[in-house]
N, C-alpha and C. Protein backbone atom coordinates (compact mmCIF):
# COMPACT_ATOMS: atom_id res chain seq x y z
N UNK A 1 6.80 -10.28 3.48
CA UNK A 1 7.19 -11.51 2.85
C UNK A 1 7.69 -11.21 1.44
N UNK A 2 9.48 -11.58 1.33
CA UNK A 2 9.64 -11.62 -0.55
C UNK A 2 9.26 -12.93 -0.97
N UNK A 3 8.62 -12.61 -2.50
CA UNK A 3 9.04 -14.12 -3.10
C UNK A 3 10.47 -13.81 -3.55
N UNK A 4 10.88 -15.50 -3.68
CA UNK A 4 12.23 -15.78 -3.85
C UNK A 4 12.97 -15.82 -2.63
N UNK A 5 12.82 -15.69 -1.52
CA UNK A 5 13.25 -15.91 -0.27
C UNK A 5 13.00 -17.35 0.54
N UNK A 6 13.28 -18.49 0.34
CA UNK A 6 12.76 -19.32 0.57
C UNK A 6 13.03 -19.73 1.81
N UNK A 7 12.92 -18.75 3.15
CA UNK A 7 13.37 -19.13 4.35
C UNK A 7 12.17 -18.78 5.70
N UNK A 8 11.90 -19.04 6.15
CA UNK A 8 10.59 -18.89 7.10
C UNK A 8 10.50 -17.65 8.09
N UNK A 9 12.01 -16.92 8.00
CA UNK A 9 12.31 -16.40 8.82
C UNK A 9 12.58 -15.44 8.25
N UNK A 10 13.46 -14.10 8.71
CA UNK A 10 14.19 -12.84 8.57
C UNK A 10 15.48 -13.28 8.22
N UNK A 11 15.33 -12.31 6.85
CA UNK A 11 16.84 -12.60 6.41
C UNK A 11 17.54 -10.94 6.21
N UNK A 12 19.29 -11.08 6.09
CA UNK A 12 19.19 -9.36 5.56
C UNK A 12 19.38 -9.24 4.63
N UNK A 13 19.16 -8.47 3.25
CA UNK A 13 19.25 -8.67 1.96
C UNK A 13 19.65 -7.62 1.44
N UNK A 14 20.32 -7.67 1.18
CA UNK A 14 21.16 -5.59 0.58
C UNK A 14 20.21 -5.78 -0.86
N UNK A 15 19.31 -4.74 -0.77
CA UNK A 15 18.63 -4.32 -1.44
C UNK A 15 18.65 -2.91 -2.21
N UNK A 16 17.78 -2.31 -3.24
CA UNK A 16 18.41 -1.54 -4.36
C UNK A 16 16.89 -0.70 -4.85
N UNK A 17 16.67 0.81 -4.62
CA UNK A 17 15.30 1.17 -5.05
C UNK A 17 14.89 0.26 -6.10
N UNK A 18 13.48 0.25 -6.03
CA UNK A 18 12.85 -0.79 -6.85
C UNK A 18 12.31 -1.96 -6.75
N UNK A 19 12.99 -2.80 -5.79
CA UNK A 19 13.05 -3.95 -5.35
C UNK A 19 11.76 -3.97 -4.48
N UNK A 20 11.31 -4.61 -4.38
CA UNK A 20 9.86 -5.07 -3.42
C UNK A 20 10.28 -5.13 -2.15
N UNK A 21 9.54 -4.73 -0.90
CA UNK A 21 10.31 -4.39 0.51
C UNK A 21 11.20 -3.37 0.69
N UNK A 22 11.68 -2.56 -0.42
CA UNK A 22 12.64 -1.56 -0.03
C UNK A 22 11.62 0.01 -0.81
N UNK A 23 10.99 0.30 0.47
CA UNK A 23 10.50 1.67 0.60
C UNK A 23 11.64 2.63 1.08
N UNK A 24 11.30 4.01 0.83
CA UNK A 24 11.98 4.87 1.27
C UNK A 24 12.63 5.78 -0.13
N UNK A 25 12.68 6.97 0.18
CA UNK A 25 13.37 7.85 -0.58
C UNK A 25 14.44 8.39 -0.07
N UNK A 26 15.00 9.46 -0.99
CA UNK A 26 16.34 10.11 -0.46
C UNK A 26 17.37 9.54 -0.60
N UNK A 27 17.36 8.42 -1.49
CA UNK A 27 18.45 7.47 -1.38
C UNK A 27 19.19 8.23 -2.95
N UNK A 28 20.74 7.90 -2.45
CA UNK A 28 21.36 8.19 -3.89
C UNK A 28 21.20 7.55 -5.31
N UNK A 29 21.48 7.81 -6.24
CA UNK A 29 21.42 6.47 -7.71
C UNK A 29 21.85 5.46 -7.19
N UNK A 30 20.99 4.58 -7.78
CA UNK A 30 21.58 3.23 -7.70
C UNK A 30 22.40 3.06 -5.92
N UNK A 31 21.81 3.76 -5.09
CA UNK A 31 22.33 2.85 -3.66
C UNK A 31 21.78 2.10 -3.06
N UNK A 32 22.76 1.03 -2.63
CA UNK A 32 22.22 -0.33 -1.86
C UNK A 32 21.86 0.25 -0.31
N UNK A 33 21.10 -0.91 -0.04
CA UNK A 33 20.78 -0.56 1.15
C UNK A 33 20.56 -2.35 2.20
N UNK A 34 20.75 -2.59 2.90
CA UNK A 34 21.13 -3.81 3.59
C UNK A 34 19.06 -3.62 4.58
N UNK A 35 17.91 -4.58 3.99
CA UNK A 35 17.31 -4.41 4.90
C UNK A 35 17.13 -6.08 5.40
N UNK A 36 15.71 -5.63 6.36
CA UNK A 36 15.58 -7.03 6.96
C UNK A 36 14.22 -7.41 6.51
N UNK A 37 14.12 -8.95 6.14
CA UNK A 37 12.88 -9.43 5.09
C UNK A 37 12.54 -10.42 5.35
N UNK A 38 11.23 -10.81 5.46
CA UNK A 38 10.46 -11.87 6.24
C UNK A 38 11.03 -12.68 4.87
N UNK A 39 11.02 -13.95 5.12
CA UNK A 39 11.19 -14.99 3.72
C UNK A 39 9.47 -15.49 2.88
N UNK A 40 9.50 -16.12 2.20
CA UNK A 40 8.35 -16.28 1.42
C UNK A 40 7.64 -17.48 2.29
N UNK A 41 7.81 -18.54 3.00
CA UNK A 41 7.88 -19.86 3.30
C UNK A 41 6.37 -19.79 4.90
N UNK A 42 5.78 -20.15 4.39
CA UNK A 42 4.56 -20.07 5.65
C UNK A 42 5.01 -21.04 6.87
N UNK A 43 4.96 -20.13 8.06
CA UNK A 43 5.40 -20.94 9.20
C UNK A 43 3.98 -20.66 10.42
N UNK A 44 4.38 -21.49 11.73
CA UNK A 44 3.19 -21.16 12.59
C UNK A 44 3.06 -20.01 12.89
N UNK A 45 4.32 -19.09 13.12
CA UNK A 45 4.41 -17.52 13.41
C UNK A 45 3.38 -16.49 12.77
N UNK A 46 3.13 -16.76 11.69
CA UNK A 46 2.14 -15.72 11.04
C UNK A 46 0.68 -16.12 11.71
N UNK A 47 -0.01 -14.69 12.22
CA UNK A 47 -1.19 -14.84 13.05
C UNK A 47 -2.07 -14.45 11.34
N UNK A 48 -1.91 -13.81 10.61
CA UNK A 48 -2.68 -13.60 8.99
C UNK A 48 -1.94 -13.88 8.07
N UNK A 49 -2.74 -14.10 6.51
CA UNK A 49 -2.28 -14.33 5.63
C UNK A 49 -3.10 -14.08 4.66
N UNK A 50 -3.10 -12.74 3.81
CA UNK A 50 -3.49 -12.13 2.97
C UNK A 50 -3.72 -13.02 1.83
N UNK A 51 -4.60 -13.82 1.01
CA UNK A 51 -4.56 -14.11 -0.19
C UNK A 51 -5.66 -14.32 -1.19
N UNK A 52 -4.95 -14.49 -2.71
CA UNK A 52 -5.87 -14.00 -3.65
C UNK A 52 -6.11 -15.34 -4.21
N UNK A 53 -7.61 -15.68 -4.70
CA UNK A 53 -7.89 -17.11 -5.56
C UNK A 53 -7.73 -17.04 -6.55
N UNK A 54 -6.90 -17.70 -7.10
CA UNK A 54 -6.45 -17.52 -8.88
C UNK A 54 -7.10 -18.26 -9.35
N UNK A 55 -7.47 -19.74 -9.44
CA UNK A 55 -8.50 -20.53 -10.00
C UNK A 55 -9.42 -21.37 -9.40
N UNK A 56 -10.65 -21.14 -9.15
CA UNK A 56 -11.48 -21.81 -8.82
C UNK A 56 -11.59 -23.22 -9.38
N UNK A 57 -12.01 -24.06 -7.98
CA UNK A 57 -12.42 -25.43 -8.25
C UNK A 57 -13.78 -26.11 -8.37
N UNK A 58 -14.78 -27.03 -8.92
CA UNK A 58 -15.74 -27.33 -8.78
C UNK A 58 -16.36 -27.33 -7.50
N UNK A 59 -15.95 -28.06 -6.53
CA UNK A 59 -16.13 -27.67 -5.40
C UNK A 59 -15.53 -26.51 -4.71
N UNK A 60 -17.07 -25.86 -3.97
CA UNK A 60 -17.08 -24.75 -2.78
C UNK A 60 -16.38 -24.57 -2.07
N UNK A 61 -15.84 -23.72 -1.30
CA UNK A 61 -15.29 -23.28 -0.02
C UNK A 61 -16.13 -22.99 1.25
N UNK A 62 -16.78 -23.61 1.54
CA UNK A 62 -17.38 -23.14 2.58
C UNK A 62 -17.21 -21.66 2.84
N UNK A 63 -18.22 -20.53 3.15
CA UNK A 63 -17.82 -19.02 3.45
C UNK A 63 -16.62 -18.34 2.70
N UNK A 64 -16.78 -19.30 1.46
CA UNK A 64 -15.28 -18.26 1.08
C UNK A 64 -15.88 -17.72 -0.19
N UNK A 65 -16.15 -18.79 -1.16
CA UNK A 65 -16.61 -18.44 -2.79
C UNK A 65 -18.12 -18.95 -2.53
N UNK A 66 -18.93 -19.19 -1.00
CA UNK A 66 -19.92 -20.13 -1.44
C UNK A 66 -21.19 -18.85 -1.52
N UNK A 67 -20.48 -17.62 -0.75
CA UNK A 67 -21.02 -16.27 -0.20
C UNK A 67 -20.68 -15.13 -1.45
N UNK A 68 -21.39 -14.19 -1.53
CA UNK A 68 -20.92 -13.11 -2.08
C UNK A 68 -21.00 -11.45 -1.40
N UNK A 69 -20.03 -11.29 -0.96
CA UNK A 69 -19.74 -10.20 -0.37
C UNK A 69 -19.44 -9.07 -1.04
N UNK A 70 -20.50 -7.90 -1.05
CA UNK A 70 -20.18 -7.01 -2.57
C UNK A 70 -19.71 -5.65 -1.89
N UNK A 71 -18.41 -4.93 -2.03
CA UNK A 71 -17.87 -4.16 -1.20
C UNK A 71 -18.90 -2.82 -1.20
N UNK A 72 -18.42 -1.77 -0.57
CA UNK A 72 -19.48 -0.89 -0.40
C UNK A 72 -18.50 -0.06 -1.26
N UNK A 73 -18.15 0.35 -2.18
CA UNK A 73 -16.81 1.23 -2.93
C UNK A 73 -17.79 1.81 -3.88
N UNK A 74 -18.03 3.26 -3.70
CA UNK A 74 -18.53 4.17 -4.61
C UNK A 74 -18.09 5.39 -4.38
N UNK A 75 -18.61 6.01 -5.09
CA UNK A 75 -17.60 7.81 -5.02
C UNK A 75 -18.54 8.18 -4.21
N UNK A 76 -18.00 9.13 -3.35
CA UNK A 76 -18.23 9.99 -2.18
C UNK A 76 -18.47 11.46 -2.25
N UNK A 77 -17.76 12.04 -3.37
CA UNK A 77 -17.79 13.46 -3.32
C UNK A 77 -18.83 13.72 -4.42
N UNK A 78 -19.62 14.65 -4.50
CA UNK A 78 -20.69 15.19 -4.73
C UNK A 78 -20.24 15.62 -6.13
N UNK A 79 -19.51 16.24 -6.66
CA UNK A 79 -19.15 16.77 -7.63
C UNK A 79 -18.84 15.46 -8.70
N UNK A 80 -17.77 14.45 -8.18
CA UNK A 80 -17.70 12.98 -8.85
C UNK A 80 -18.87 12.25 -9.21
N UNK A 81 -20.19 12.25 -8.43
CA UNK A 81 -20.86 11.42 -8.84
C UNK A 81 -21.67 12.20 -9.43
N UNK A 82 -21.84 13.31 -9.56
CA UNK A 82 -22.36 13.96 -10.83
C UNK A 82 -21.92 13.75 -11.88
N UNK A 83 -20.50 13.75 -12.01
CA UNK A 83 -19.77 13.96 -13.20
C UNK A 83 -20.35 12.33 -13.62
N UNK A 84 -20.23 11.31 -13.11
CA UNK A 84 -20.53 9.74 -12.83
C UNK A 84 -22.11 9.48 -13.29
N UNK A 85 -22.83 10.29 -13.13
CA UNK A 85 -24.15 10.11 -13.47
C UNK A 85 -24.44 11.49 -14.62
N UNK A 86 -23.55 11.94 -15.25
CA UNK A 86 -23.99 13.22 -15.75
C UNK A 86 -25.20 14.42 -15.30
N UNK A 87 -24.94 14.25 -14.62
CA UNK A 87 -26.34 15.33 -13.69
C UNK A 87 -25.78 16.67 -13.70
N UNK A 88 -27.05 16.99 -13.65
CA UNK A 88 -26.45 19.21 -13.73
C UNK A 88 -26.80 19.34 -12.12
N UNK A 89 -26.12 20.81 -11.79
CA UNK A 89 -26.22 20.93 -10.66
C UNK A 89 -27.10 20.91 -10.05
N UNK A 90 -28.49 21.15 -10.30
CA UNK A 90 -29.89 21.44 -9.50
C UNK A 90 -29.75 19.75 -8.74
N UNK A 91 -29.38 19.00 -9.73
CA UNK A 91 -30.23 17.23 -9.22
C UNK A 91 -29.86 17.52 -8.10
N UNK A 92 -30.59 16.43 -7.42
CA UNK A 92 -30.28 16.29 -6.04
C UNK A 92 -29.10 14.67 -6.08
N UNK A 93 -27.98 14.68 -5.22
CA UNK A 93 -27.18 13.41 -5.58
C UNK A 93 -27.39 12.33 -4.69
N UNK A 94 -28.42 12.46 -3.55
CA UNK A 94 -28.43 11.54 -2.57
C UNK A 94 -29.10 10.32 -3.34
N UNK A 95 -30.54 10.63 -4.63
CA UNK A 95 -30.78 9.45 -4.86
C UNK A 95 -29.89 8.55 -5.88
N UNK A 96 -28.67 8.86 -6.02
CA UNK A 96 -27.77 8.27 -7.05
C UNK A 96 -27.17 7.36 -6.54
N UNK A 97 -26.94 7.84 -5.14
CA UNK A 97 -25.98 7.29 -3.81
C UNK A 97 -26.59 5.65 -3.15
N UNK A 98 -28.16 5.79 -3.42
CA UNK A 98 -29.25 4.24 -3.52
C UNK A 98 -28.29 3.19 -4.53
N UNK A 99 -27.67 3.42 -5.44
CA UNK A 99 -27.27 2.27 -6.34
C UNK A 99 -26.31 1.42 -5.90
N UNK A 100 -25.57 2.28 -5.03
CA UNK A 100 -24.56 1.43 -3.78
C UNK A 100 -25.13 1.73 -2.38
N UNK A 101 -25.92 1.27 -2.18
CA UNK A 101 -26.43 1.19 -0.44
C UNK A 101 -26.69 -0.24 -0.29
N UNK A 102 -26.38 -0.66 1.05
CA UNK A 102 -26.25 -1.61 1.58
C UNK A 102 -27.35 -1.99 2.65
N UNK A 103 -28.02 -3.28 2.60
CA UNK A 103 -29.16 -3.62 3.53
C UNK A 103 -28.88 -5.18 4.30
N UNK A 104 -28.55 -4.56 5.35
CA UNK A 104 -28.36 -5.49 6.43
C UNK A 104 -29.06 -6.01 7.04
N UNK A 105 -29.11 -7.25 8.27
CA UNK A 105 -29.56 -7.39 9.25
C UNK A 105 -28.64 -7.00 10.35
N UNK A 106 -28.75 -6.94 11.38
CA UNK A 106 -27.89 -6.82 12.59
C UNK A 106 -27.84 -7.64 13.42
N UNK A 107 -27.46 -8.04 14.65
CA UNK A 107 -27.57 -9.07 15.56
C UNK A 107 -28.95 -9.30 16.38
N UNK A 108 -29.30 -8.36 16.75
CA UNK A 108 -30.40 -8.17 17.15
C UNK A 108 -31.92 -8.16 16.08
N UNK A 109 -31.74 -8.69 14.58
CA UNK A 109 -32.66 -9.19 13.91
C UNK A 109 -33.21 -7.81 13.70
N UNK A 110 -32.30 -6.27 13.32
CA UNK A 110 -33.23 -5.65 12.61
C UNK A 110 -32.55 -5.35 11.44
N UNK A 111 -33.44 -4.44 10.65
CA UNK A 111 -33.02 -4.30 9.00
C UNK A 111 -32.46 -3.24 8.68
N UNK A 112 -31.04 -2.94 8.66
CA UNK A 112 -30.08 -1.52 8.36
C UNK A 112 -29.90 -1.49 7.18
N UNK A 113 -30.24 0.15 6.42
CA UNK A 113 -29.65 0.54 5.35
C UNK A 113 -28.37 1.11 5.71
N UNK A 114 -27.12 0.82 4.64
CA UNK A 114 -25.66 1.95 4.51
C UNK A 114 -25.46 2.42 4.02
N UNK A 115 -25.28 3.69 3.44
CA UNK A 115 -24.65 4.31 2.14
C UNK A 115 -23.54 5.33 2.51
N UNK A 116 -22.48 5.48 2.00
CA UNK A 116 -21.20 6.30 2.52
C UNK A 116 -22.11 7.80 2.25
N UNK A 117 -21.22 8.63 3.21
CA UNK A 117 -21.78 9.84 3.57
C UNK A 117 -21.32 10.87 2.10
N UNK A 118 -22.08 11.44 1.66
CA UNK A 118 -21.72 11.88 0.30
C UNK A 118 -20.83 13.55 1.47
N UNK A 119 -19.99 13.56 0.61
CA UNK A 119 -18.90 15.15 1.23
C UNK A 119 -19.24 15.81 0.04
N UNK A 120 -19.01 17.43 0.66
CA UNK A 120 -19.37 18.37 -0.61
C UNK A 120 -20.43 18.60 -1.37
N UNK A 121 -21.46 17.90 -0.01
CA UNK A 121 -22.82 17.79 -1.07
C UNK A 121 -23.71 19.26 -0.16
N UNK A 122 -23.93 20.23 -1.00
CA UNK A 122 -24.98 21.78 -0.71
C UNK A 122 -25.93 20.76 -0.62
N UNK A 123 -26.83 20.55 0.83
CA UNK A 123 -28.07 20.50 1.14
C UNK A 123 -28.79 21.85 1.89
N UNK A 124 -30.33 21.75 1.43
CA UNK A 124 -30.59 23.15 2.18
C UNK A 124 -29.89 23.78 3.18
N UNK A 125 -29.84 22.60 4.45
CA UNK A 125 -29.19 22.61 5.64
C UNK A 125 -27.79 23.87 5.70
N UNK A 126 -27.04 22.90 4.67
CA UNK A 126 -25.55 23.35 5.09
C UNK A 126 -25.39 25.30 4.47
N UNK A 127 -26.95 25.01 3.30
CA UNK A 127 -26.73 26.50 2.96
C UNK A 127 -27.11 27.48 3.78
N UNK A 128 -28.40 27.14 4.73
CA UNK A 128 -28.52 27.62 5.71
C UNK A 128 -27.71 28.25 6.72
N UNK A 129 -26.91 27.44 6.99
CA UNK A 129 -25.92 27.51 7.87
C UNK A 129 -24.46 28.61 7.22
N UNK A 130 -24.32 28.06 6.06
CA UNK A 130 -23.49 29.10 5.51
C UNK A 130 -24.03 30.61 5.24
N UNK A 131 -25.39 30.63 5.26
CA UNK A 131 -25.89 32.51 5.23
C UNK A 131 -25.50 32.80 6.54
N UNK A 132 -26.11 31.71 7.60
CA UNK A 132 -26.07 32.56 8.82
C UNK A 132 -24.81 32.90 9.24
N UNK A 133 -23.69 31.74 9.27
CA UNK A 133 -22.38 32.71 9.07
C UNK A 133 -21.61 33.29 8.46
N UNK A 134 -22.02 34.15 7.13
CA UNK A 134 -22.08 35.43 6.73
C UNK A 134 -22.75 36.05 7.21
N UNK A 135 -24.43 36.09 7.71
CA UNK A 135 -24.48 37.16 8.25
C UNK A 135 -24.23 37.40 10.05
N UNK A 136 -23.51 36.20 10.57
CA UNK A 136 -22.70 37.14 11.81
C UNK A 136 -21.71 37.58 11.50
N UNK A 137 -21.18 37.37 10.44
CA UNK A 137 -19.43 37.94 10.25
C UNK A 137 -19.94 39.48 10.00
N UNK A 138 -20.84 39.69 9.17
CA UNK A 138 -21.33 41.02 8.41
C UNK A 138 -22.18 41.99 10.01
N UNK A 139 -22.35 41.54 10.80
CA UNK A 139 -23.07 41.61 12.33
C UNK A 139 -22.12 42.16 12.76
N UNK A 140 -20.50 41.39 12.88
CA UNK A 140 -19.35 41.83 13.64
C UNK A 140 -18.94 42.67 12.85
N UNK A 141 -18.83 42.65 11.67
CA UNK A 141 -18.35 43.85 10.88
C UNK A 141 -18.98 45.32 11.43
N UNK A 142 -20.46 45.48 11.38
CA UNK A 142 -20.81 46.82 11.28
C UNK A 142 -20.76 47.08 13.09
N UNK A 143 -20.81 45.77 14.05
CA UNK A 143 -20.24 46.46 15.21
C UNK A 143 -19.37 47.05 15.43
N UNK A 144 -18.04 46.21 15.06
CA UNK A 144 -16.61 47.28 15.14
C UNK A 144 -16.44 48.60 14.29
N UNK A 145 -17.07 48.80 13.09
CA UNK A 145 -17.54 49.95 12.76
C UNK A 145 -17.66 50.78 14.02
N UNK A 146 -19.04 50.73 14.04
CA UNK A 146 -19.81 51.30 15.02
C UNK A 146 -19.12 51.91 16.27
N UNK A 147 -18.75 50.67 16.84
CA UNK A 147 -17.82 51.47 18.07
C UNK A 147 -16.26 51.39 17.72
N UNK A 148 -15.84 51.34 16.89
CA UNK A 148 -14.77 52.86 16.21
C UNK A 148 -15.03 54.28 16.03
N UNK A 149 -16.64 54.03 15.55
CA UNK A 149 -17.03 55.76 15.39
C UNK A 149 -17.25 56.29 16.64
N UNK A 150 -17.73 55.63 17.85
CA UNK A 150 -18.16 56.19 19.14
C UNK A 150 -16.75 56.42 19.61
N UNK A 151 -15.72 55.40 19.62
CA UNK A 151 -14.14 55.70 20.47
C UNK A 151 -13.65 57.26 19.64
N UNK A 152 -14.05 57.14 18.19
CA UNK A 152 -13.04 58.26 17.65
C UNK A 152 -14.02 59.66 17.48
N UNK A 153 -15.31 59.49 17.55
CA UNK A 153 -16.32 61.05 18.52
C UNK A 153 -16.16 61.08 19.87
N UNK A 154 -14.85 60.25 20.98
CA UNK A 154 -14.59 60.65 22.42
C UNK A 154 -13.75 61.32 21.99
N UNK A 155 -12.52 60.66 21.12
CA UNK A 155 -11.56 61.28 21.00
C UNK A 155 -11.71 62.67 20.84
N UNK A 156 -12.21 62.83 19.61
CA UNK A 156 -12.36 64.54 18.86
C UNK A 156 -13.33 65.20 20.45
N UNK A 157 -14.00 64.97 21.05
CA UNK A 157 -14.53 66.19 21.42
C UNK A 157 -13.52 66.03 23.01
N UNK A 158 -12.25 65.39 23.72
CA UNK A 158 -11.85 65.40 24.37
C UNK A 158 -10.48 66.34 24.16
């Protein structure tokens, strides 16, 4: 939808980088380009309609302003919310990650906590897991060693 289009429908509008609705690169300086653009004008056709409340009225909205819905938007990566909480590396960051967690009910009447999955976060676990594969890589290493030296003592005594 442009504003300034005051038609309900698709119009074609030779349009010019910059212009709202005209994505795309590769285009030369200053070249037009002819696209096709919903008009500004609300008709039955639209199944949604994205919008923002600019001024509230004394009276409620039913489920709209009467609710408060608080998004779940916090940093995710391990290193950010350190930097975010000033913490040195030892802390642990999962309990930082409590200040945005979310407590639900569900349909079935029980009580869910949410908190986004922190990435990049060293728990014992993952260090665990990272020795052990170093030490199979270091396992396969001294095998192929090994039987290189047995193939190349056939060789020499053949």
């Amino acid at each position: 939808m442009k504003q300034g289009v005051l038609t309900p429908g698709r119009v074609n509008l030779l349009l010019y980088r910059g212009t709202p609705c005209f994505h795309g690169y590769r285009r030369r300086n200053g070249e037009h380009r002819r696209k096709s653009v919903r008009g500004c004008i609300v008709s039955q056709d639209l199944s949604v309609l994205n919008l923002v409340i600019v001024k509230k009225d004394k009276h409620e909205l039913p489920g709209l302003t009467d609710t408060e819905k608080p998004r779940m938007r916090g940093l995710k990566r391990a290193s950010k919310i350190r930097k975010l909480f000033n913490l040195p590396k030892e802390d642990d960051v999962r309990k930082y990650v409590n200040t945005y967690r979310q407590t639900f009910t569900t349909k079935a009447s029980k009580k869910v906590s949410k908190a986004p999955k922190i990435q990049r976060h060293a728990t014992p676990l993952t260090l665990q897991r990272k020795r052990a594969r170093i030490a199979d890589k270091k396992k396969k290493i001294t095998k192929a060693k090994f039987e290189l030296l047995i193939i190349r003592s056939f060789l020499l005594l053949n």
